[in-house]
N, C-alpha and C. Protein backbone atom coordinates (compact mmCIF):
# COMPACT_ATOMS: atom_id res chain seq x y z
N UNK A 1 -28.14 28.48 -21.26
CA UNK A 1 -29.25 27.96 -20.50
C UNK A 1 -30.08 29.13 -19.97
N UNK A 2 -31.20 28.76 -20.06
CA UNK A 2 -32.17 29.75 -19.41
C UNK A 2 -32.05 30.25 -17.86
N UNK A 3 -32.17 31.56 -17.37
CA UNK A 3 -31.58 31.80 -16.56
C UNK A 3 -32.62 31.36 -15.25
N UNK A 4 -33.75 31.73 -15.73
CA UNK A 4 -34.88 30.57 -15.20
C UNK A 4 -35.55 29.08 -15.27
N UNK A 5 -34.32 28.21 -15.83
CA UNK A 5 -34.62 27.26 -15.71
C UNK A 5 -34.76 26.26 -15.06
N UNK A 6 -34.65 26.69 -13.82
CA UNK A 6 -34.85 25.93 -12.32
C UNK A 6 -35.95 26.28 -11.96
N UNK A 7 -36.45 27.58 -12.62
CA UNK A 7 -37.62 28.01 -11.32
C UNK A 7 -38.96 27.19 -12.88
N UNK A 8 -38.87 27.26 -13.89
CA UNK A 8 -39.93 26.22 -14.69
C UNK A 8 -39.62 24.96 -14.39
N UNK A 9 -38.47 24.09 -14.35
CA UNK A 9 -38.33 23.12 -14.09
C UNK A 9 -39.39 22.68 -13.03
N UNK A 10 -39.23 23.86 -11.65
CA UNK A 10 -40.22 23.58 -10.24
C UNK A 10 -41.34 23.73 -10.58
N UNK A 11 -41.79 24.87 -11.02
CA UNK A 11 -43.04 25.05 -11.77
C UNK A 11 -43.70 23.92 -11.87
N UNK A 12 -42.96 23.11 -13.36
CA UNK A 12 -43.95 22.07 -14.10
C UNK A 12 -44.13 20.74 -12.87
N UNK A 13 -43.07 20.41 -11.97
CA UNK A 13 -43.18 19.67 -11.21
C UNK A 13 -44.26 19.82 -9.86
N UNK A 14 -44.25 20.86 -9.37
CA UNK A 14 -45.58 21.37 -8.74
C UNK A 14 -46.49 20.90 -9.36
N UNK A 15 -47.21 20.99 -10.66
CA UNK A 15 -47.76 20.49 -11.11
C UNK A 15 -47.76 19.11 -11.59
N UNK A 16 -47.09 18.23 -10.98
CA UNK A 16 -47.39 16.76 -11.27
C UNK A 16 -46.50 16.64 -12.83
N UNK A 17 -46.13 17.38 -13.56
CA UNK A 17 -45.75 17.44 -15.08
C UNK A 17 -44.86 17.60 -15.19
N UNK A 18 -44.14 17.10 -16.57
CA UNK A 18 -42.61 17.14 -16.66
C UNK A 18 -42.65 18.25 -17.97
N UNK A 19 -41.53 18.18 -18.94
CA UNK A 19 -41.15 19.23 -19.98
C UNK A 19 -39.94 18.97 -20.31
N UNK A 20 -39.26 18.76 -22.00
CA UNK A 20 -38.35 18.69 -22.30
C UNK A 20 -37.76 20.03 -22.67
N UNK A 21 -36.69 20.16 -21.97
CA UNK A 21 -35.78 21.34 -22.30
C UNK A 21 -34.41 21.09 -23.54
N UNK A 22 -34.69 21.60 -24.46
CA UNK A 22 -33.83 21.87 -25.69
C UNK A 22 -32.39 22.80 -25.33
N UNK A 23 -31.58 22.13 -24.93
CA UNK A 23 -30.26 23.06 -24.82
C UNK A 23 -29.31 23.26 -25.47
N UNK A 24 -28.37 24.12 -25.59
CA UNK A 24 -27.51 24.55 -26.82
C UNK A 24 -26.14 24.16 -25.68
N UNK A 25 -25.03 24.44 -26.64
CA UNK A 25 -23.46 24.13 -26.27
C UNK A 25 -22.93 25.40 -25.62
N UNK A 26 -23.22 26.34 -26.53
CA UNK A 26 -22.41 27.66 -26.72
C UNK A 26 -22.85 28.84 -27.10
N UNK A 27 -24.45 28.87 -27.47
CA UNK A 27 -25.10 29.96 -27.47
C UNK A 27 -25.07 31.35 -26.68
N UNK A 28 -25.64 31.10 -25.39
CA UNK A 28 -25.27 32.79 -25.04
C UNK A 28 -23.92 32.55 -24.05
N UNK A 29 -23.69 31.05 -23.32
CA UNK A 29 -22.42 30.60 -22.61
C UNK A 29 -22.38 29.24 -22.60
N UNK A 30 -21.05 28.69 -21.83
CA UNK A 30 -20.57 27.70 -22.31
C UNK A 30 -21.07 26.79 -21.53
N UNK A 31 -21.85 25.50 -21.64
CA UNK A 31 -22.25 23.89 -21.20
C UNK A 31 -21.74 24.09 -20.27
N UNK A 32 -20.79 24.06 -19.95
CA UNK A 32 -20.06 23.54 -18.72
C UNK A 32 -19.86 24.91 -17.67
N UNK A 33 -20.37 26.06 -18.05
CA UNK A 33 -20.33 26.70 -16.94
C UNK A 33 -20.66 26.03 -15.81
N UNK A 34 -20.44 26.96 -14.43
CA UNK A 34 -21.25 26.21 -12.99
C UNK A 34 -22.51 25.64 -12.95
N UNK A 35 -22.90 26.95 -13.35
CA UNK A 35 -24.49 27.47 -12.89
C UNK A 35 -25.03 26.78 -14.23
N UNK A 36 -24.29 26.81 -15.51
CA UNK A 36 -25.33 25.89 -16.44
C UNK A 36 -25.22 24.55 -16.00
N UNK A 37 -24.39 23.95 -15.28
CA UNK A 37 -24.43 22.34 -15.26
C UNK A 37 -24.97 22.86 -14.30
N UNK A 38 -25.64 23.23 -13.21
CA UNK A 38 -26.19 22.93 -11.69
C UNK A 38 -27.73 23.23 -12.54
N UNK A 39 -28.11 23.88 -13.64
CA UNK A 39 -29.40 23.88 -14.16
C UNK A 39 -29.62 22.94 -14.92
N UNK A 40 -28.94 22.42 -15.86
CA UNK A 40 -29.20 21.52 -16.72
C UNK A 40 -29.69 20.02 -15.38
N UNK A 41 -28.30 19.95 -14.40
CA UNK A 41 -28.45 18.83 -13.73
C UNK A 41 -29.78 18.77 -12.76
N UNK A 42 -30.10 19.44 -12.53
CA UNK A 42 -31.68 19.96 -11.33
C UNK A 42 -32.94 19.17 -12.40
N UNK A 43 -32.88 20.27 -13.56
CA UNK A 43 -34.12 19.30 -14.54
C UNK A 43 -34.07 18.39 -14.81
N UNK A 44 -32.88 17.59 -14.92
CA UNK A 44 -32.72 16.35 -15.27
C UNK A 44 -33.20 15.62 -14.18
N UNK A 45 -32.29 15.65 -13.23
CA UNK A 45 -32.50 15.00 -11.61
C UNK A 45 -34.46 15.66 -11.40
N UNK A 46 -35.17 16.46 -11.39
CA UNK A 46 -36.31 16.60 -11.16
C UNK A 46 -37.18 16.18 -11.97
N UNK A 47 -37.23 15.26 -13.17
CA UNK A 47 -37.54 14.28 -13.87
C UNK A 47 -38.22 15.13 -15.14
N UNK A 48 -37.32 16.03 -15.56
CA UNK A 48 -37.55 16.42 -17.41
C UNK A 48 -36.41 16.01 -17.74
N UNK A 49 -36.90 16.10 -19.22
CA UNK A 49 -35.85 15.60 -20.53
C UNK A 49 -34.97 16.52 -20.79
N UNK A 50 -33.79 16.12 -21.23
CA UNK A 50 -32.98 17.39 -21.66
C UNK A 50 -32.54 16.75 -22.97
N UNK A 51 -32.76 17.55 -24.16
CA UNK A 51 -32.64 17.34 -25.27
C UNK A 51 -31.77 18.04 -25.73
N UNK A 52 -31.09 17.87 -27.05
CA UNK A 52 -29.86 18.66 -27.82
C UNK A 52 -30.65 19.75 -29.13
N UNK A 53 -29.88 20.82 -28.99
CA UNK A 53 -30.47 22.06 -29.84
C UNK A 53 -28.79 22.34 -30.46
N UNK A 54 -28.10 21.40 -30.47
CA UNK A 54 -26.75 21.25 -31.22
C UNK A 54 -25.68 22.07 -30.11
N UNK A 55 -24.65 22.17 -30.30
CA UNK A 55 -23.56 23.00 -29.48
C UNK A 55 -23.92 24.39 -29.72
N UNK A 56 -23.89 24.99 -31.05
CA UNK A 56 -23.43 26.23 -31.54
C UNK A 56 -21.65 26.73 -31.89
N UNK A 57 -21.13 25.33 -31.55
CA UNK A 57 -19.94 25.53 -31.68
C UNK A 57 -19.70 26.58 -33.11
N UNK A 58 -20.41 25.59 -34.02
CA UNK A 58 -19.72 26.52 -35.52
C UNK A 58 -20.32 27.82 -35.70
N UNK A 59 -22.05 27.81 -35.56
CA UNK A 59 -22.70 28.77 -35.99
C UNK A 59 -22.50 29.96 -35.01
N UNK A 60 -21.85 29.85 -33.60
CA UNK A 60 -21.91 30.67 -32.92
C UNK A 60 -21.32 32.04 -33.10
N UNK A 61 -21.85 33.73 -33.61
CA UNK A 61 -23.01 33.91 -32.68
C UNK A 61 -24.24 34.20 -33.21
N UNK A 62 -23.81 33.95 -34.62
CA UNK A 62 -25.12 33.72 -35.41
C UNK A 62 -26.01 32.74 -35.65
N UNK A 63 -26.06 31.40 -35.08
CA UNK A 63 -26.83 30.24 -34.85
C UNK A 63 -27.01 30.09 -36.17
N UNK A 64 -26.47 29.80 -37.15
CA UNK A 64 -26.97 30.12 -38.35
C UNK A 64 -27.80 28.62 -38.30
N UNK A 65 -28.36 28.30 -39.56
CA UNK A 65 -29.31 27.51 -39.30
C UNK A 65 -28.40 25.88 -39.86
N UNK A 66 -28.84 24.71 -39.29
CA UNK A 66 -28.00 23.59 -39.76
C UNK A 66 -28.24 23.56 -41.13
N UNK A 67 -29.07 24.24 -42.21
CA UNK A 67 -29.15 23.88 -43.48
C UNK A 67 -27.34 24.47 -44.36
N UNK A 68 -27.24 25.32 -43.40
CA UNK A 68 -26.11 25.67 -44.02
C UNK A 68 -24.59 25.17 -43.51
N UNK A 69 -24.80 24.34 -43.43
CA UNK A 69 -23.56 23.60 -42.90
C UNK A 69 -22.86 22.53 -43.59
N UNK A 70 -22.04 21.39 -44.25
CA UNK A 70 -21.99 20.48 -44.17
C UNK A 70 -22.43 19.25 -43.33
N UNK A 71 -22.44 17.90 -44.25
CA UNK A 71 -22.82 17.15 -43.21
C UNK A 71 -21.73 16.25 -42.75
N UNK A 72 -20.64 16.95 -42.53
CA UNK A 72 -19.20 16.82 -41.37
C UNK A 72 -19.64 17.88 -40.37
N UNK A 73 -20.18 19.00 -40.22
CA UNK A 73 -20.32 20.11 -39.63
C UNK A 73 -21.46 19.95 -38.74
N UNK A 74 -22.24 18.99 -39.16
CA UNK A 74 -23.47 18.85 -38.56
C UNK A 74 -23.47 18.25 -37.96
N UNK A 75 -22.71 16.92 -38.21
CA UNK A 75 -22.28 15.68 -36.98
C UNK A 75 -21.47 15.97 -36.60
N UNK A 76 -20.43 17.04 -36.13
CA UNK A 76 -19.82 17.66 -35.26
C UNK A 76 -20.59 18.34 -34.14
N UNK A 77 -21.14 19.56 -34.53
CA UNK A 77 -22.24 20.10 -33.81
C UNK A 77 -23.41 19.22 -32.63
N UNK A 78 -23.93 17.80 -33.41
CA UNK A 78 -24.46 17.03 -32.66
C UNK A 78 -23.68 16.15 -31.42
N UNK A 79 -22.59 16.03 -31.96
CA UNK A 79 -21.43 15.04 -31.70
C UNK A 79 -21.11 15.83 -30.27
N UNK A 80 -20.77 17.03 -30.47
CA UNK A 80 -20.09 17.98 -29.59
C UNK A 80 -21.36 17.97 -27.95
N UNK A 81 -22.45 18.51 -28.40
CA UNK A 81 -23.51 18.58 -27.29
C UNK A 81 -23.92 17.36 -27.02
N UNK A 82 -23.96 15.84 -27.83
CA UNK A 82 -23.35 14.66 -27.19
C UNK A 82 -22.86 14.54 -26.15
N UNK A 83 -21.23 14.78 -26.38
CA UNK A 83 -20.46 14.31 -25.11
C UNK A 83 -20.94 14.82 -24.25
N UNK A 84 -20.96 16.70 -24.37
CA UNK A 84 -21.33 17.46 -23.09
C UNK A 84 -22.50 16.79 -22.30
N UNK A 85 -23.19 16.41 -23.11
CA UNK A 85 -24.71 16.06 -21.76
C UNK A 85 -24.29 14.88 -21.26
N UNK A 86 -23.57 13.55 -22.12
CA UNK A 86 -23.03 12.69 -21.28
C UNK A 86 -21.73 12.66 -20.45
N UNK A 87 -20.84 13.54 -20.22
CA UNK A 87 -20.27 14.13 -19.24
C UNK A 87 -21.25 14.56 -18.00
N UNK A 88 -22.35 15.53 -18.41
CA UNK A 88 -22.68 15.83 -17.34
C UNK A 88 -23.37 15.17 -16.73
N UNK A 89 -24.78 14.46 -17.63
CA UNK A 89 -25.44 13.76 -17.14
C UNK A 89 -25.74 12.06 -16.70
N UNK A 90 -24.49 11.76 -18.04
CA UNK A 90 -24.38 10.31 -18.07
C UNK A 90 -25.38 9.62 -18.62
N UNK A 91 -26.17 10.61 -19.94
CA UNK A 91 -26.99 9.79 -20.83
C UNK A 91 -26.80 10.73 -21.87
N UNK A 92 -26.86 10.24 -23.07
CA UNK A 92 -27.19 11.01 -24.42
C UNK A 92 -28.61 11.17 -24.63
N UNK A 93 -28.67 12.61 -25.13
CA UNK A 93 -29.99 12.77 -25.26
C UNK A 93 -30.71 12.48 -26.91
N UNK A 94 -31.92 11.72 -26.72
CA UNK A 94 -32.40 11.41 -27.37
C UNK A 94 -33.35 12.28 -28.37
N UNK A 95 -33.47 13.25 -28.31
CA UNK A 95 -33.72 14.12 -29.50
C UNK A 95 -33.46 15.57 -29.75
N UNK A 96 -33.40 15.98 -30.79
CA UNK A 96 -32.39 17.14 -31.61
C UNK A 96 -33.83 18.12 -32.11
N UNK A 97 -33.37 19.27 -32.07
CA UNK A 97 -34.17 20.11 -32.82
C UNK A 97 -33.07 21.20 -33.82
């Protein structure tokens, strides 16, 4: 998670505007750190989207790209940053990049 993603989150809301944030599983740290669930949960709760950019479980730390994966590997990856956001947030997010 972006290490400033509380202070854009406020940002866009100052401004009357929201913004979907694309988050990963396991990219530079793990979903469930503290400080990533107290960021992920702030944008959510301050009314942006939080969308799935896959876990990184497999590709991690090369993100390699989903073309190279299976498609068991891929619905794992989706599957995985799934639960995590509905653990944290108590909704699945509705779109993938």
């Amino acid at each position: 998670m972006p290490v400033y993603q509380k202070e854009i989150a406020d940002t866009f809301k100052s401004f009357n505007a929201s913004t979907t944030f694309f988050v990963n599983g396991n990219a530079k740290s793990c979903i469930y750190d503290e400080e990533n669930v107290k960021r992920i949960r702030h944008s959510f709760e301050a009314g942006h989207q939080i969308a799935s950019h896959t876990s990184c479980f497999l590709t991690y730390p090369s993100h390699a790209s989903l073309v190279q994966l299976t498609d068991e590997q891929i619905d794992a990856e989706v599957q995985r940053l799934d639960q995590a956001l509905i653990r944290i947030l108590g909704v699945k997010p509705k779109f993938i990049r």
